[in-house]
PDB file of N, CA and C in Angstrom:
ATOM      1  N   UNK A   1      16.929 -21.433 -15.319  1.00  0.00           N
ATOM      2  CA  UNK A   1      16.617 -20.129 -14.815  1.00  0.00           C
ATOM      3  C   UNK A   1      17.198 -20.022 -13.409  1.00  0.00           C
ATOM      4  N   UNK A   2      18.183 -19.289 -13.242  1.00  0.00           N
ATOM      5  CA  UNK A   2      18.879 -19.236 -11.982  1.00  0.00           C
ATOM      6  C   UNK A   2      18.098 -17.983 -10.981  1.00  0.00           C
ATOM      7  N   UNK A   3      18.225 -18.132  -9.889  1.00  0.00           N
ATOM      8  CA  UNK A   3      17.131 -17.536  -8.761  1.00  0.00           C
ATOM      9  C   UNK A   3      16.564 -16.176  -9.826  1.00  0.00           C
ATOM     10  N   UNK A   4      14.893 -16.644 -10.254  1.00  0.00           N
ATOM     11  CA  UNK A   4      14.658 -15.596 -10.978  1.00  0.00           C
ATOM     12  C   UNK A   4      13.402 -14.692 -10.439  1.00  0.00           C
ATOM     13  N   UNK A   5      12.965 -13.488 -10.593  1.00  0.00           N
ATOM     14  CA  UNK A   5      12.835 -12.903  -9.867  1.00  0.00           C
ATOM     15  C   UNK A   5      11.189 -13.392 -10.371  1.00  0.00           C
ATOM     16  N   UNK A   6      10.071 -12.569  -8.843  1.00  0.00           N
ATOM     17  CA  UNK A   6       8.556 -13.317  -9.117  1.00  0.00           C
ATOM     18  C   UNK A   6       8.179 -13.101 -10.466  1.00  0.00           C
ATOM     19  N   UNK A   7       8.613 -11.863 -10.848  1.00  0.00           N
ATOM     20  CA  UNK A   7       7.561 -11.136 -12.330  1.00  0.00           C
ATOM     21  C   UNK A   7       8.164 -11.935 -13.725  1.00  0.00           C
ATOM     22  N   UNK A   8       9.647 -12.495 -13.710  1.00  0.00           N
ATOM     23  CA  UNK A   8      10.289 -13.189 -14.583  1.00  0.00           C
ATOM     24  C   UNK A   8       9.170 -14.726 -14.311  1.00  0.00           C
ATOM     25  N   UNK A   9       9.038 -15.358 -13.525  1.00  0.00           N
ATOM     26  CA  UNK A   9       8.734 -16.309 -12.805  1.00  0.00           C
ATOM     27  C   UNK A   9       7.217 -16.515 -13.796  1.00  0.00           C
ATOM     28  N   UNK A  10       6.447 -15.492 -13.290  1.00  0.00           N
ATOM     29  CA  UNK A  10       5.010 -15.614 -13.917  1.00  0.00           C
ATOM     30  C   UNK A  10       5.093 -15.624 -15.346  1.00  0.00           C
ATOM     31  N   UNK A  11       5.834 -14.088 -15.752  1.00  0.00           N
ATOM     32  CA  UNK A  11       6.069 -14.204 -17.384  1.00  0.00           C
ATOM     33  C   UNK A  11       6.190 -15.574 -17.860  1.00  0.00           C
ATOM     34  N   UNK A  12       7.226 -16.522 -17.320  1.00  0.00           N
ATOM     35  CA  UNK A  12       7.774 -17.580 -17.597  1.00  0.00           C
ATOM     36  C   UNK A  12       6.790 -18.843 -17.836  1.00  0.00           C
ATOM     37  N   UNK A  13       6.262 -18.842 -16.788  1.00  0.00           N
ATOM     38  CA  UNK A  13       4.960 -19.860 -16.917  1.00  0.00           C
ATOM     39  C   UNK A  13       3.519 -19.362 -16.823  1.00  0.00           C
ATOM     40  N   UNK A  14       3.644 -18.088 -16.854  1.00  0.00           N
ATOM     41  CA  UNK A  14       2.092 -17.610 -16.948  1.00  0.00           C
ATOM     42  C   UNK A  14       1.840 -18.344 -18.216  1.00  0.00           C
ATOM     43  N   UNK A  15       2.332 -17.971 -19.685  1.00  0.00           N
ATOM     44  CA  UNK A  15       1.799 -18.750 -20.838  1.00  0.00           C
ATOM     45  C   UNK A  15       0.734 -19.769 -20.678  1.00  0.00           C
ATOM     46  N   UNK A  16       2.152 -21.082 -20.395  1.00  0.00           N
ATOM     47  CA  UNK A  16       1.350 -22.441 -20.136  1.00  0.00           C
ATOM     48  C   UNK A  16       0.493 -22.382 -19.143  1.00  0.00           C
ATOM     49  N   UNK A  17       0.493 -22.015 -17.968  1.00  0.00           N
ATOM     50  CA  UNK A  17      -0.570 -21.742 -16.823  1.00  0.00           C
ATOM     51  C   UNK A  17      -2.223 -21.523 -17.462  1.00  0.00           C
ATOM     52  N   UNK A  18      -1.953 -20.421 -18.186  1.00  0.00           N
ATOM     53  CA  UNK A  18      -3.209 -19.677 -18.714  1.00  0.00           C
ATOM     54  C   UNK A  18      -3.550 -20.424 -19.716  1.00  0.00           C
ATOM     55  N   UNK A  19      -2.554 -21.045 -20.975  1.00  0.00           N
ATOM     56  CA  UNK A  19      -3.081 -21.936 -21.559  1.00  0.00           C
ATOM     57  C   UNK A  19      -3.584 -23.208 -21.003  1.00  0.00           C
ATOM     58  N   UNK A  20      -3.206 -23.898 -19.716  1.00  0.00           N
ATOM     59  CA  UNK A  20      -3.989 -24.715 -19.316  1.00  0.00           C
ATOM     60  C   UNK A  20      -5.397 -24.482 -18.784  1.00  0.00           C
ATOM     61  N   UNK A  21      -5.690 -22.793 -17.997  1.00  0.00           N
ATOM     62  CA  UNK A  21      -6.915 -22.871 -17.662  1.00  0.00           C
ATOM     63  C   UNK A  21      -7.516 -22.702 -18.411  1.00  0.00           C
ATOM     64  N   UNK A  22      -7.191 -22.126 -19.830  1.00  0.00           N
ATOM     65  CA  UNK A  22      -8.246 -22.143 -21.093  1.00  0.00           C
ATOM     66  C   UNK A  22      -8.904 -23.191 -21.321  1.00  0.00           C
ATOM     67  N   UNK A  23      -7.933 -24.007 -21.382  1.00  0.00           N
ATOM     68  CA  UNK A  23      -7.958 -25.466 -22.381  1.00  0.00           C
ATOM     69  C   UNK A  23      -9.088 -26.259 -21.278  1.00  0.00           C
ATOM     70  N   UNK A  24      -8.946 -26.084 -20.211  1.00  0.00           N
ATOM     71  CA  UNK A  24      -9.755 -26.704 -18.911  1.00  0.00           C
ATOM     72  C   UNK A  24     -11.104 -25.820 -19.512  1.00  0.00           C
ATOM     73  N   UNK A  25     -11.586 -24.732 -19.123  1.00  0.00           N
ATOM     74  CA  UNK A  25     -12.575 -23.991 -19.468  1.00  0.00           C
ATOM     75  C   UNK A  25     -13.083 -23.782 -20.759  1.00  0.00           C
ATOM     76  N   UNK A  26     -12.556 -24.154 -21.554  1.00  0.00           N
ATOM     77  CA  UNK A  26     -13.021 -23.781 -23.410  1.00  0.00           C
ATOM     78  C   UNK A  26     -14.389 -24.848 -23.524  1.00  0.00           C
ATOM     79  N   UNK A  27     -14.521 -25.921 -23.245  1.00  0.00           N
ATOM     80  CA  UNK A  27     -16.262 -26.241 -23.157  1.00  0.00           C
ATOM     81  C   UNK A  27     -17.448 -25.408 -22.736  1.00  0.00           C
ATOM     82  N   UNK A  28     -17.231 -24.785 -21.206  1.00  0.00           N
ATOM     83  CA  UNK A  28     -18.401 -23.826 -20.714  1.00  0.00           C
ATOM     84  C   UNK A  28     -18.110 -22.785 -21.719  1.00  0.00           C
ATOM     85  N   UNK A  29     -17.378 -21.901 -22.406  1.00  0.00           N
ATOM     86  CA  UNK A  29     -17.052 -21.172 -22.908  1.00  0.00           C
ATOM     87  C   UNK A  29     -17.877 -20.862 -23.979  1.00  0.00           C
ATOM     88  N   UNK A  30     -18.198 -22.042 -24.759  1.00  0.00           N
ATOM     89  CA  UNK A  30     -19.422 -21.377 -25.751  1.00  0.00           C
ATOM     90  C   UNK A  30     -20.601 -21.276 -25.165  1.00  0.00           C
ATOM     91  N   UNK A  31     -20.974 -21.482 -24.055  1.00  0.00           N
ATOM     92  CA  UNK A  31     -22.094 -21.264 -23.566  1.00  0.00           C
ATOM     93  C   UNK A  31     -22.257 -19.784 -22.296  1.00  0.00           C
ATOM     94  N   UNK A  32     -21.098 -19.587 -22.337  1.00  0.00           N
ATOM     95  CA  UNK A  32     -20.696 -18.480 -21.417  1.00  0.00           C
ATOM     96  C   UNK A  32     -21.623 -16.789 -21.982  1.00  0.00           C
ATOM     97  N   UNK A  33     -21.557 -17.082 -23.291  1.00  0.00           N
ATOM     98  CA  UNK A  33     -22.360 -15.880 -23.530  1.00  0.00           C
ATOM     99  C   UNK A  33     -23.782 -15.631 -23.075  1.00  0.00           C
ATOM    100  N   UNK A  34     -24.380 -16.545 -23.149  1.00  0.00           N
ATOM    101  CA  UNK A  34     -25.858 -16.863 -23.063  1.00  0.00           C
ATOM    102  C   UNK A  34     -26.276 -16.948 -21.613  1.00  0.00           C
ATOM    103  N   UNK A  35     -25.614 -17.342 -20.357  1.00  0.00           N
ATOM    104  CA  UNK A  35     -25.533 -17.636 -19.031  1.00  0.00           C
ATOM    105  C   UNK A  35     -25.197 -16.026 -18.829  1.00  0.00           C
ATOM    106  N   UNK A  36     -24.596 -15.391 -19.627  1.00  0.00           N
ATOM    107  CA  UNK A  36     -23.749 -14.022 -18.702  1.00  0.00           C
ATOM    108  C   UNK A  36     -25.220 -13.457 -19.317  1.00  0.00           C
ATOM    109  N   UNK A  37     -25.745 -13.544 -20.367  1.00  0.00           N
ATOM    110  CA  UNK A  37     -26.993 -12.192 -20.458  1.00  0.00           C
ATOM    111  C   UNK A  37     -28.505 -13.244 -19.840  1.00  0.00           C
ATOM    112  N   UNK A  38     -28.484 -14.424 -19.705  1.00  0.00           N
ATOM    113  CA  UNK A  38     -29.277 -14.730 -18.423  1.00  0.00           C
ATOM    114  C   UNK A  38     -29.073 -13.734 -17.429  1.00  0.00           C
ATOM    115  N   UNK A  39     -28.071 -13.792 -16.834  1.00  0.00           N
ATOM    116  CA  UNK A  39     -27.738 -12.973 -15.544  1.00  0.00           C
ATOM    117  C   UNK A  39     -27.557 -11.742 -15.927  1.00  0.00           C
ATOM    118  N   UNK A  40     -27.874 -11.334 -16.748  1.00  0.00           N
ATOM    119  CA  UNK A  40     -28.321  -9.762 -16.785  1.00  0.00           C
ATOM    120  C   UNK A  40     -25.997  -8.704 -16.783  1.00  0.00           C
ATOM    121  N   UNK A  41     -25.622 -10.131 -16.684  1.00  0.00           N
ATOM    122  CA  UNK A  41     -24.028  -9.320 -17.057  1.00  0.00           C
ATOM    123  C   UNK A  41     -23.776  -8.549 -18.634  1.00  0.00           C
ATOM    124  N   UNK A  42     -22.946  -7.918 -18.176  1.00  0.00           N
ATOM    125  CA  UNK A  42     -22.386  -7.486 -20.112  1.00  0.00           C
ATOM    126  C   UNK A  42     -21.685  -8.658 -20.363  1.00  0.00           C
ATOM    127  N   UNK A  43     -21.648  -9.280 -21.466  1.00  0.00           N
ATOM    128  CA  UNK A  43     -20.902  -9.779 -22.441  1.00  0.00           C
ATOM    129  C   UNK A  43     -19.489  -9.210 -22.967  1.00  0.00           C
ATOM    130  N   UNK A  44     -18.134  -9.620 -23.058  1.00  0.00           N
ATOM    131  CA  UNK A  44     -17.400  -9.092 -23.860  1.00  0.00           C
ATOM    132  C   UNK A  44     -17.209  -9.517 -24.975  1.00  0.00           C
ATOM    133  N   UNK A  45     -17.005  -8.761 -26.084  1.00  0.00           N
ATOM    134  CA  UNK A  45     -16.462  -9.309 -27.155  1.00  0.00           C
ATOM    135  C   UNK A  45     -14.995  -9.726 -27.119  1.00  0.00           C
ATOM    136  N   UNK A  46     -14.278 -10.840 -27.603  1.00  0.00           N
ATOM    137  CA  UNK A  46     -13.499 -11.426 -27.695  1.00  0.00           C
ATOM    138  C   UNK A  46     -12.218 -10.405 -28.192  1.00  0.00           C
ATOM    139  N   UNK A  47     -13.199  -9.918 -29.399  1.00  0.00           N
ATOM    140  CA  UNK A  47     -11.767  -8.933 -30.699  1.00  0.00           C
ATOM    141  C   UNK A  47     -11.777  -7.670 -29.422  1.00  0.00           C
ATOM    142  N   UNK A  48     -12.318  -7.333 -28.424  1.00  0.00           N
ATOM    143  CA  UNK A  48     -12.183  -6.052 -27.662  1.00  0.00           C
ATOM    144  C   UNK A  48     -10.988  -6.320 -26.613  1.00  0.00           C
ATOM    145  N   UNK A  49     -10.558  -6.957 -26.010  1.00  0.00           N
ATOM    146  CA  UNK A  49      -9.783  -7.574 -25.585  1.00  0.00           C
ATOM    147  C   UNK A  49      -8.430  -7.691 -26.236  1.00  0.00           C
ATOM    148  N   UNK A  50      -8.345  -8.194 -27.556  1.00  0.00           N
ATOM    149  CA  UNK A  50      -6.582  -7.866 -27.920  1.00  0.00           C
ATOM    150  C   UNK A  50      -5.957  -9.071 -27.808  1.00  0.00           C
ATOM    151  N   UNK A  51      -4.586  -9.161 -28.302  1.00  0.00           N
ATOM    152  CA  UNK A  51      -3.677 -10.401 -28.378  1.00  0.00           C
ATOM    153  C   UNK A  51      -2.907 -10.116 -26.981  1.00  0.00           C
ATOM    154  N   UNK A  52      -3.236  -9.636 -26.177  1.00  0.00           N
ATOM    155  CA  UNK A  52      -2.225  -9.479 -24.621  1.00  0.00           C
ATOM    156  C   UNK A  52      -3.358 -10.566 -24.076  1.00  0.00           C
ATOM    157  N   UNK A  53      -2.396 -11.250 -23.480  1.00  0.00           N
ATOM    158  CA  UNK A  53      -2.950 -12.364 -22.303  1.00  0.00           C
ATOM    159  C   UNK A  53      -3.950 -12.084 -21.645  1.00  0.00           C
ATOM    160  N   UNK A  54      -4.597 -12.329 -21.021  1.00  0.00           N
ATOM    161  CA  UNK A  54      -5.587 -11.683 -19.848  1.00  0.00           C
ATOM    162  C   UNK A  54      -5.855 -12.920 -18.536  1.00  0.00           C
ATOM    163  N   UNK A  55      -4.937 -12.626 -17.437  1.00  0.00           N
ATOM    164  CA  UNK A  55      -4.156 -13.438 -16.607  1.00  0.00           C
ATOM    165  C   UNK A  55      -5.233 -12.945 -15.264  1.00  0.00           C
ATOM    166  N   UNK A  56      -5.876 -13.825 -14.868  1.00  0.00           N
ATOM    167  CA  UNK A  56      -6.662 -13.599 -13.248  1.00  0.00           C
ATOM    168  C   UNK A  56      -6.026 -14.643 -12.390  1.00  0.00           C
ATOM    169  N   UNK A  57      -5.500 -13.908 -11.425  1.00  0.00           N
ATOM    170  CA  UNK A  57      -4.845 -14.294 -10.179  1.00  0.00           C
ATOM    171  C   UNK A  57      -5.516 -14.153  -8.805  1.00  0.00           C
ATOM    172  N   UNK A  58      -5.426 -15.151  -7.933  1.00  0.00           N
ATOM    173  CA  UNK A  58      -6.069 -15.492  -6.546  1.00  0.00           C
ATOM    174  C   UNK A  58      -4.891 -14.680  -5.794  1.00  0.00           C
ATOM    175  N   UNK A  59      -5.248 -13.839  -5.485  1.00  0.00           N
ATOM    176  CA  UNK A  59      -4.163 -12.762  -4.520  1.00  0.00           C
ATOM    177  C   UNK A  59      -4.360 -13.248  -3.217  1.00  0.00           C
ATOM    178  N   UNK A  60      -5.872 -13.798  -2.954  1.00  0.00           N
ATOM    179  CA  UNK A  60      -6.237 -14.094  -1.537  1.00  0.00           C
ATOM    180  C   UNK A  60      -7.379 -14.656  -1.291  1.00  0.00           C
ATOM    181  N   UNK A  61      -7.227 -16.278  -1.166  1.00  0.00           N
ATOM    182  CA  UNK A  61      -8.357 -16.858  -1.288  1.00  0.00           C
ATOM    183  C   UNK A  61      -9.670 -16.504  -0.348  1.00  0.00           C
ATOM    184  N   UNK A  62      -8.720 -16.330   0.808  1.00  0.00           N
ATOM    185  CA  UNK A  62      -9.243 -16.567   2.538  1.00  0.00           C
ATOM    186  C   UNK A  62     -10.805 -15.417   1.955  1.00  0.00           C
ATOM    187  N   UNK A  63      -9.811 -14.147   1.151  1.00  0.00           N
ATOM    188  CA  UNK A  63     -10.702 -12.670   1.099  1.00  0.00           C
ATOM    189  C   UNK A  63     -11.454 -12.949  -0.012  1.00  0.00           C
ATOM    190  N   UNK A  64     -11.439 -13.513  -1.141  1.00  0.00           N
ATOM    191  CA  UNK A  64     -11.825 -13.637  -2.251  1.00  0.00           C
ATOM    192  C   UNK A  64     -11.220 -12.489  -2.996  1.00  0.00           C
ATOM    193  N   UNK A  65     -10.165 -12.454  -2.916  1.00  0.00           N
ATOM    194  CA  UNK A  65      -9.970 -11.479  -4.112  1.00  0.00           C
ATOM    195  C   UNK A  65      -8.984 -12.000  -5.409  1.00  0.00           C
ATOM    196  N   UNK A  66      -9.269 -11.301  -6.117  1.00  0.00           N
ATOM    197  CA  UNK A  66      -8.890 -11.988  -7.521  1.00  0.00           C
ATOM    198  C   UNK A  66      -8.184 -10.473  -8.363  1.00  0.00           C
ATOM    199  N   UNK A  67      -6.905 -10.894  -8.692  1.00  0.00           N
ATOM    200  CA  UNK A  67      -6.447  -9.796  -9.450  1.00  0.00           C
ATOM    201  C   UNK A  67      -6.145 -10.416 -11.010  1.00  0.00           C
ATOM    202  N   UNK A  68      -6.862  -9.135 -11.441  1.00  0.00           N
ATOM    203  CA  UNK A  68      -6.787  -9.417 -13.061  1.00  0.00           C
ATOM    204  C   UNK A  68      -6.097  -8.452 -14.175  1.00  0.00           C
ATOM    205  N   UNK A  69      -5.415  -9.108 -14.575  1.00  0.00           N
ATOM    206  CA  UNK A  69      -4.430  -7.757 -15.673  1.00  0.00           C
ATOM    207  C   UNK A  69      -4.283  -8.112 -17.018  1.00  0.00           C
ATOM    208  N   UNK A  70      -4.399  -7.364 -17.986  1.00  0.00           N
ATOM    209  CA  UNK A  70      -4.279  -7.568 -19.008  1.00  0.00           C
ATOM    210  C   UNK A  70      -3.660  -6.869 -19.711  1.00  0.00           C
ATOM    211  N   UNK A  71      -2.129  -6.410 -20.212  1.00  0.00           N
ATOM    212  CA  UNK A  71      -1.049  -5.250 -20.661  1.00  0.00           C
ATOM    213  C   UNK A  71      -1.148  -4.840 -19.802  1.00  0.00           C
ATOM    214  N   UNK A  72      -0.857  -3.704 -19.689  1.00  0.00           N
ATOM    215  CA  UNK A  72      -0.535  -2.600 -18.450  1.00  0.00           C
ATOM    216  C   UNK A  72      -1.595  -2.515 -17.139  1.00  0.00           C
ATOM    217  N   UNK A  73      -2.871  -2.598 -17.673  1.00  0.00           N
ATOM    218  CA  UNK A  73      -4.203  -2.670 -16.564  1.00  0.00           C
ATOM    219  C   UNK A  73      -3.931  -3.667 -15.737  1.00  0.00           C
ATOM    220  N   UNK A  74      -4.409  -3.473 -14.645  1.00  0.00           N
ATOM    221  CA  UNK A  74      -4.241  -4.140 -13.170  1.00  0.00           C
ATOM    222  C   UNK A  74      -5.502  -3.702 -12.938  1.00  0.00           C
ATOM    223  N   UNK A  75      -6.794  -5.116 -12.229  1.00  0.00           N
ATOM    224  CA  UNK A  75      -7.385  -4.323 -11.525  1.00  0.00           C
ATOM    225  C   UNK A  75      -7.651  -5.750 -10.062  1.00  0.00           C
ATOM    226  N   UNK A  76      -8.254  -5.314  -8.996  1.00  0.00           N
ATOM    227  CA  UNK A  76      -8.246  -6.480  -7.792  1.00  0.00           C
ATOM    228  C   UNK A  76      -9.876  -6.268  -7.346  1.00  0.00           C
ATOM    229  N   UNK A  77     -10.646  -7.651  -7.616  1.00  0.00           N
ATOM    230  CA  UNK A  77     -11.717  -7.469  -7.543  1.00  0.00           C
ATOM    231  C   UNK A  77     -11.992  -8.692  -5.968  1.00  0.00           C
ATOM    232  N   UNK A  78     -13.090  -8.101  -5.120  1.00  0.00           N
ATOM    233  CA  UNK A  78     -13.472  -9.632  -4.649  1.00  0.00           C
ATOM    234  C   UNK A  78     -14.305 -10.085  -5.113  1.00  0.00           C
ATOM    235  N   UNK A  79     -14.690 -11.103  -5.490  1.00  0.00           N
ATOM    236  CA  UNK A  79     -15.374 -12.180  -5.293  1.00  0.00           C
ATOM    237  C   UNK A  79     -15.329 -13.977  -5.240  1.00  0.00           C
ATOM    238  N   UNK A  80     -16.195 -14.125  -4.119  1.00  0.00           N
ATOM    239  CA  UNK A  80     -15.592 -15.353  -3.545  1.00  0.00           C
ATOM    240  C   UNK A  80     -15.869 -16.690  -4.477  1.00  0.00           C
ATOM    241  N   UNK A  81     -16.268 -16.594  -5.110  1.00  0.00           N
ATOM    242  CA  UNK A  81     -17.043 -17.685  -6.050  1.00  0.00           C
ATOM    243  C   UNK A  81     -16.468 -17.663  -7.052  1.00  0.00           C
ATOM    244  N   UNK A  82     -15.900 -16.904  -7.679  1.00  0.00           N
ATOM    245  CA  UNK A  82     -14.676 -16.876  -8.624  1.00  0.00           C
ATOM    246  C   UNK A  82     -13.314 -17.525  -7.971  1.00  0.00           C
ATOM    247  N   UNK A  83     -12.866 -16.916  -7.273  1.00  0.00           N
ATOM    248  CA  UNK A  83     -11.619 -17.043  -6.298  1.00  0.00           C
ATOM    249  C   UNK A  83     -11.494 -18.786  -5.986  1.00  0.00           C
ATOM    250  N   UNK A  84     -12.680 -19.328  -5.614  1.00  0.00           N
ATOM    251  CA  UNK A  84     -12.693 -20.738  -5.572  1.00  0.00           C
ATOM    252  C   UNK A  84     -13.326 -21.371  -6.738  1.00  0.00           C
ATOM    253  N   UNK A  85     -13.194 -21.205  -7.640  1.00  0.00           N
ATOM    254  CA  UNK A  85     -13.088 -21.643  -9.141  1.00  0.00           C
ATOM    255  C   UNK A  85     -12.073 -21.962  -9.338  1.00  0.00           C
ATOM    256  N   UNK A  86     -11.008 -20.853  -9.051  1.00  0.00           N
ATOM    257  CA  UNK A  86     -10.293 -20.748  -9.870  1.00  0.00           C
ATOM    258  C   UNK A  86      -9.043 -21.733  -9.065  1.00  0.00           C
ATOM    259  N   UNK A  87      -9.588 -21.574  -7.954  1.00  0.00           N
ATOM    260  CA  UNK A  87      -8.766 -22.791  -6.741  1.00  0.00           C
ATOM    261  C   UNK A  87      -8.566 -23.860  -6.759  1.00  0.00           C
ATOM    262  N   UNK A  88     -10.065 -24.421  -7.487  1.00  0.00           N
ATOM    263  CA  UNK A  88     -10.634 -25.779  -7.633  1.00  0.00           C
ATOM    264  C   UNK A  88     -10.201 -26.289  -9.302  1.00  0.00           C
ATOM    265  N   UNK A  89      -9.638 -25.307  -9.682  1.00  0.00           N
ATOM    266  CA  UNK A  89      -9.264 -25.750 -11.288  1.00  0.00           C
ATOM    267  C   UNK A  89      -7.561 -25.686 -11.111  1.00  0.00           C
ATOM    268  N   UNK A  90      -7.071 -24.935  -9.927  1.00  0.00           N
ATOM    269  CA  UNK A  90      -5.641 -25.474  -9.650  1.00  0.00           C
ATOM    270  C   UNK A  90      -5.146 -26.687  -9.182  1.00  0.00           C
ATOM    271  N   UNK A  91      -6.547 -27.395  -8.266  1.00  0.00           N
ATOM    272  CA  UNK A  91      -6.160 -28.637  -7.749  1.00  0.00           C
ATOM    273  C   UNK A  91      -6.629 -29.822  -8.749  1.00  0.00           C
ATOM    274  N   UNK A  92      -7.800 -29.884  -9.344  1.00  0.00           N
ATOM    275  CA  UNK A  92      -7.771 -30.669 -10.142  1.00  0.00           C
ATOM    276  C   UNK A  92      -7.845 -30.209 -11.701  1.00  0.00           C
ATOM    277  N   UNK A  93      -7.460 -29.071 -12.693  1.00  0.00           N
ATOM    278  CA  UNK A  93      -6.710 -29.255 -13.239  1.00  0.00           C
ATOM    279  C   UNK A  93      -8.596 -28.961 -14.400  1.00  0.00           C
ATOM    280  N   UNK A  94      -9.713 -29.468 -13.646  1.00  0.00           N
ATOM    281  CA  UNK A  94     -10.862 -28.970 -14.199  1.00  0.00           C
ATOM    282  C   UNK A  94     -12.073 -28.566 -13.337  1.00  0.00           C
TER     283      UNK A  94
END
């Protein structure tokens, strides 16, 4: 890939990227439903979501913000406790 541009870049290894943080996270994952309606969150269904990736990015740790897109949707949320999750699963990988 000769000097390729950022959005080629992510396309490129977003895949494996995202398949690694799955593969890291797929244990808490069956238990993720039950913890999110503890905490009084909505639940998503899986089939609502779609075969498009759904890619959350640390835009800015310092701020906590976290941008998340999935097809065309873009949205940039803060929170800091996510943001360093997702930090702490870049450095070690779980």
């Amino acid at each position: 890939m000769e000097n390729p541009t950022r959005r080629a870049f992510l396309a490129y290894t977003g895949t494996g990227v995202a398949g690694l943080g799955l593969a890291a996270i797929a244990p808490a994952a069956a238990n993720a439903a039950e913890v999110a309606s503890a905490r009084g969150e909505a639940v998503v269904d899986p089939a609502t979501v779609g075969e498009e990736p759904l890619l959350a990015s640390v835009t800015d740790l310092g701020a906590g913000q976290v941008t998340v897109v999935l097809g065309e949707s873009e949205v940039t949320v803060v929170d800091h406790q996510l943001a360093q999750r997702i930090a702490r699963l870049s450095q070690t990988g779980a």
